[in-house]
Protein backbone atom coordinates (compact mmCIF):
# COMPACT_ATOMS: atom_id res chain seq x y z
CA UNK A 1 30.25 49.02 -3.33
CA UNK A 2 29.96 46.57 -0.59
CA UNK A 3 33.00 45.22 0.80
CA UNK A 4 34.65 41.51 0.50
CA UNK A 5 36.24 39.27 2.45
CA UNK A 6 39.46 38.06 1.65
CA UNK A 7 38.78 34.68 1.41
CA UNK A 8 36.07 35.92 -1.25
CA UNK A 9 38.58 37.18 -3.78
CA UNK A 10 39.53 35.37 -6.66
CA UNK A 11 42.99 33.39 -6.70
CA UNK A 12 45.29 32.18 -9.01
CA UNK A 13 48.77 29.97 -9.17
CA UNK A 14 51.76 31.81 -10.03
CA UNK A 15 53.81 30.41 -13.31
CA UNK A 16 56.53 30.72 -11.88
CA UNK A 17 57.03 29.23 -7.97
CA UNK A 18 53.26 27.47 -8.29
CA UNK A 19 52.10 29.26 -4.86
CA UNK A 20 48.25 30.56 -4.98
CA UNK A 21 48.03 34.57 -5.14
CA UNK A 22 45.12 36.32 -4.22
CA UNK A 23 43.28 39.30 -6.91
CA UNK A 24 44.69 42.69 -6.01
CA UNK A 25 43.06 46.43 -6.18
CA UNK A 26 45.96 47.20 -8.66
CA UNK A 27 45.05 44.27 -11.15
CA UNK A 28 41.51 45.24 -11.39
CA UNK A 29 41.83 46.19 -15.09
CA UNK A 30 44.39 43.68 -15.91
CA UNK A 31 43.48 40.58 -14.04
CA UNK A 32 42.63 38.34 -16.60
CA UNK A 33 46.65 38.93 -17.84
CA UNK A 34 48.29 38.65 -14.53
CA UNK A 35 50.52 35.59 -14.30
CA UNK A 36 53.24 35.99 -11.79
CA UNK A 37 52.44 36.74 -7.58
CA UNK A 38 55.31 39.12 -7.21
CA UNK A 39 57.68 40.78 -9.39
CA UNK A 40 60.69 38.75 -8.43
CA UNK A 41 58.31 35.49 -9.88
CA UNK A 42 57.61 37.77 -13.21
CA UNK A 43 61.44 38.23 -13.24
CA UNK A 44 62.69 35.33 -13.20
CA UNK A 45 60.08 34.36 -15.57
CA UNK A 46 59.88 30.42 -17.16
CA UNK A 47 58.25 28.27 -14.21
CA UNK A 48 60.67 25.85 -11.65
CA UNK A 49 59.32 22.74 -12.62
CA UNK A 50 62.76 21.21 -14.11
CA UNK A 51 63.36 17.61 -14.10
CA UNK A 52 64.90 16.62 -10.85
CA UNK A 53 63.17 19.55 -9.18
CA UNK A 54 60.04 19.03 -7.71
CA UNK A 55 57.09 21.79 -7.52
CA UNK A 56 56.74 23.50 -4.73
């Protein structure tokens, strides 16, 4: 298998702080599913985008 660049990997926003996360070796089989960038995001769970507080 030839190797990739990082810049070359797919990317995705995370639900919960809205910052762009890059595909990981680990979420080869589940990437489709992954929502959160870290677990402390998945933790925390429902996104920050309250009224008054702006997205990051």
């Amino acid at each position: 298998m030839k190797m990739r660049k990082k810049s070359d990997l797919p990317s995705k926003l995370c639900a919960h702080c809205g910052l762009p996360f890059s595909w990981r070796k680990k979420w080869e089989r589940d990437w489709e599913q992954v929502k959160y960038c870290s677990e402390r995001c998945r933790r925390a769970g429902k996104p920050d985008a309250a009224p008054g507080n702006p997205p990051r």
